[in-house]
N, C-alpha and C. Protein backbone atom coordinates (compact mmCIF):
# COMPACT_ATOMS: atom_id res chain seq x y z
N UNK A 1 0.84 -1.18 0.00
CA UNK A 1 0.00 0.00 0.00
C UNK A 1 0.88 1.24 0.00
N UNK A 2 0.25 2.41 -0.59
CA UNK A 2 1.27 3.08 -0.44
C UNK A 2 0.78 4.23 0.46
N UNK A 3 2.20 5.16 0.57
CA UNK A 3 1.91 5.78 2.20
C UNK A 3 0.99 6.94 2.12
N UNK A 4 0.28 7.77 0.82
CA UNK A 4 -0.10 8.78 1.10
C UNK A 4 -1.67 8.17 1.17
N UNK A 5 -1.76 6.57 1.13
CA UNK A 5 -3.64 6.47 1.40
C UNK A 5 -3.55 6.90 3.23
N UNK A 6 -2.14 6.44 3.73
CA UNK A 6 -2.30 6.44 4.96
C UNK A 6 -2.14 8.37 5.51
N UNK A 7 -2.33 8.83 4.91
CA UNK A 7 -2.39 10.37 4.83
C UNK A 7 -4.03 10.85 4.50
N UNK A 8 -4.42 10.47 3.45
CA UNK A 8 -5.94 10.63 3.39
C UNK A 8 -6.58 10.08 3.19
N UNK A 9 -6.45 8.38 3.86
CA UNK A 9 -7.57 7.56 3.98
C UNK A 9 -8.16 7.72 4.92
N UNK A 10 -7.49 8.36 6.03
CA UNK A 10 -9.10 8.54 7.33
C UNK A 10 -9.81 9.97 7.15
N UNK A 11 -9.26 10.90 6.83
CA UNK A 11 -10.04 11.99 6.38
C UNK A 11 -11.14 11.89 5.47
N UNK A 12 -10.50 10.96 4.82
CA UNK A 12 -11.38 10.91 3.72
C UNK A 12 -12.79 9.77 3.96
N UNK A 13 -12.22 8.51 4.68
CA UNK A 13 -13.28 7.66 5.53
C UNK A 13 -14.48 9.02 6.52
N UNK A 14 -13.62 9.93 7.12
CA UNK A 14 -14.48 10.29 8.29
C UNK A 14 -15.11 11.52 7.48
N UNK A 15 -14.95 11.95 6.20
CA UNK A 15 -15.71 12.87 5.14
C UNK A 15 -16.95 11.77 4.90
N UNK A 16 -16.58 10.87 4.20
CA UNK A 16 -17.66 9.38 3.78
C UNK A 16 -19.03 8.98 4.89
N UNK A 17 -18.01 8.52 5.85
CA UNK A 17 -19.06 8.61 6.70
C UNK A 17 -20.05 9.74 7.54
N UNK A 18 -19.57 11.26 7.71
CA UNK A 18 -20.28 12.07 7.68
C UNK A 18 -21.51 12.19 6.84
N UNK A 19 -21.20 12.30 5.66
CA UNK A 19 -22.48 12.56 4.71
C UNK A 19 -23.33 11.43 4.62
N UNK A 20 -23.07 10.10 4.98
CA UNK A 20 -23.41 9.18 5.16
C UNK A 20 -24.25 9.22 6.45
N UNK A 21 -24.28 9.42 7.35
CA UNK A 21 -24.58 9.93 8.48
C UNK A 21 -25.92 11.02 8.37
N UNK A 22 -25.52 11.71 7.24
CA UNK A 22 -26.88 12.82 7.05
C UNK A 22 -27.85 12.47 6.55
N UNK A 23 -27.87 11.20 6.03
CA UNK A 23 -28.73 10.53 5.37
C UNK A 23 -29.56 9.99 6.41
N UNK A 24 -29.35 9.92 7.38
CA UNK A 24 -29.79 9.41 8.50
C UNK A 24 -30.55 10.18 9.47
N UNK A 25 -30.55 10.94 9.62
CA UNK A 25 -30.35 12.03 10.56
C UNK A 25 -31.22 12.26 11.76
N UNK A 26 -30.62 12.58 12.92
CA UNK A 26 -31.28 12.71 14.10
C UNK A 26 -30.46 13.93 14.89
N UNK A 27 -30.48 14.55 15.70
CA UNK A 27 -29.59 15.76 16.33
C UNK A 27 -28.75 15.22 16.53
N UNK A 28 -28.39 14.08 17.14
CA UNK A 28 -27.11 13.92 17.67
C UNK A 28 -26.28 13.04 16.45
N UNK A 29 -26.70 12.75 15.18
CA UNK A 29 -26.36 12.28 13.98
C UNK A 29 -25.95 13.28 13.06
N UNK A 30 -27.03 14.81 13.26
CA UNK A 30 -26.09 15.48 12.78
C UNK A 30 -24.97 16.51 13.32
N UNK A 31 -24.87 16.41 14.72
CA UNK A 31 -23.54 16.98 15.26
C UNK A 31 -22.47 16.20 15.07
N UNK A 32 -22.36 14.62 14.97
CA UNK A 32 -21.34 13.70 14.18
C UNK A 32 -20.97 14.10 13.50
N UNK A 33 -21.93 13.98 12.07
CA UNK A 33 -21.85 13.86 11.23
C UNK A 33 -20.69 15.54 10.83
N UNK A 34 -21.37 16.33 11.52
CA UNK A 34 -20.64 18.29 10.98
C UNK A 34 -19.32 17.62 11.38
N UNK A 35 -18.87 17.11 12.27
CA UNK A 35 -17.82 17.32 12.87
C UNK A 35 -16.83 16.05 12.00
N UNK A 36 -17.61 14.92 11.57
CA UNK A 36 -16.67 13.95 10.73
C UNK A 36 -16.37 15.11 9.40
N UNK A 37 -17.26 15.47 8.56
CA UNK A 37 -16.90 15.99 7.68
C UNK A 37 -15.94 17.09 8.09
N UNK A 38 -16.05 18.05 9.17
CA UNK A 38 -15.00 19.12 9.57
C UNK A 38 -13.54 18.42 9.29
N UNK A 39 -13.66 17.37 9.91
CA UNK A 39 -12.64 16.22 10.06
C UNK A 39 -11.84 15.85 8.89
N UNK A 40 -12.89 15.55 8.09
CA UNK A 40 -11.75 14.89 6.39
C UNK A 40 -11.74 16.09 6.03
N UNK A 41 -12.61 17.31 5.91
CA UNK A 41 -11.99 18.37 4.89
C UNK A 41 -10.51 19.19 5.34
N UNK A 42 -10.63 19.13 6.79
CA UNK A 42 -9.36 19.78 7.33
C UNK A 42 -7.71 18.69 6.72
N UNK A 43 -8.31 17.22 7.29
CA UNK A 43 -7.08 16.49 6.87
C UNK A 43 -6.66 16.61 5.42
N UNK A 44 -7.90 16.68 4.29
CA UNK A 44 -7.96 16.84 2.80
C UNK A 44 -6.85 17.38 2.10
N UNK A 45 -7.29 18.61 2.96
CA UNK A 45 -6.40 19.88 2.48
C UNK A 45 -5.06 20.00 2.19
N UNK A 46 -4.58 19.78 3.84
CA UNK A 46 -3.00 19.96 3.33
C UNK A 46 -2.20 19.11 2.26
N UNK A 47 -2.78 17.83 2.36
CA UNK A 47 -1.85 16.79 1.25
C UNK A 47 -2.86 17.67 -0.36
N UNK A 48 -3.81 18.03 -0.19
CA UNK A 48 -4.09 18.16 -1.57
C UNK A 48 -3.20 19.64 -2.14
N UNK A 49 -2.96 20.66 -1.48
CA UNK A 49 -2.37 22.19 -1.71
C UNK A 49 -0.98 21.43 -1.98
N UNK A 50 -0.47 20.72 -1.02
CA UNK A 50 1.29 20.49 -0.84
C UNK A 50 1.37 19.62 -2.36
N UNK A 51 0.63 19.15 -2.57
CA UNK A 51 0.37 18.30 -4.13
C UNK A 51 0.78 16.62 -3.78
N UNK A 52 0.34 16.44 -2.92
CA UNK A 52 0.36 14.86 -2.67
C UNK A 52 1.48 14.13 -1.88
């Protein structure tokens, strides 16, 4: 495997399962859910600007 899934494979899992999550939704499903997606877009970022 190589090392940059291990860079944005959980951001990107905890983006997935957020919106996944909204599909669902109950109050406390969607305070998860804001906060998984807060989660992968923050991790997203830096490997995507720095270029991988």
């Amino acid at each position: 495997m190589h090392t940059d899934f291990f860079l944005i494979g959980p951001p990107l899992i905890a983006l997935v399962s957020g919106i996944a999550i909204l599909v669902w939704p109950t109050l406390l499903n969607y305070i998860v859910a804001f906060y998984l997606i807060l989660v992968g877009v923050a991790g997203l970022i830096p490997p995507l600007l720095l270029g991988g």
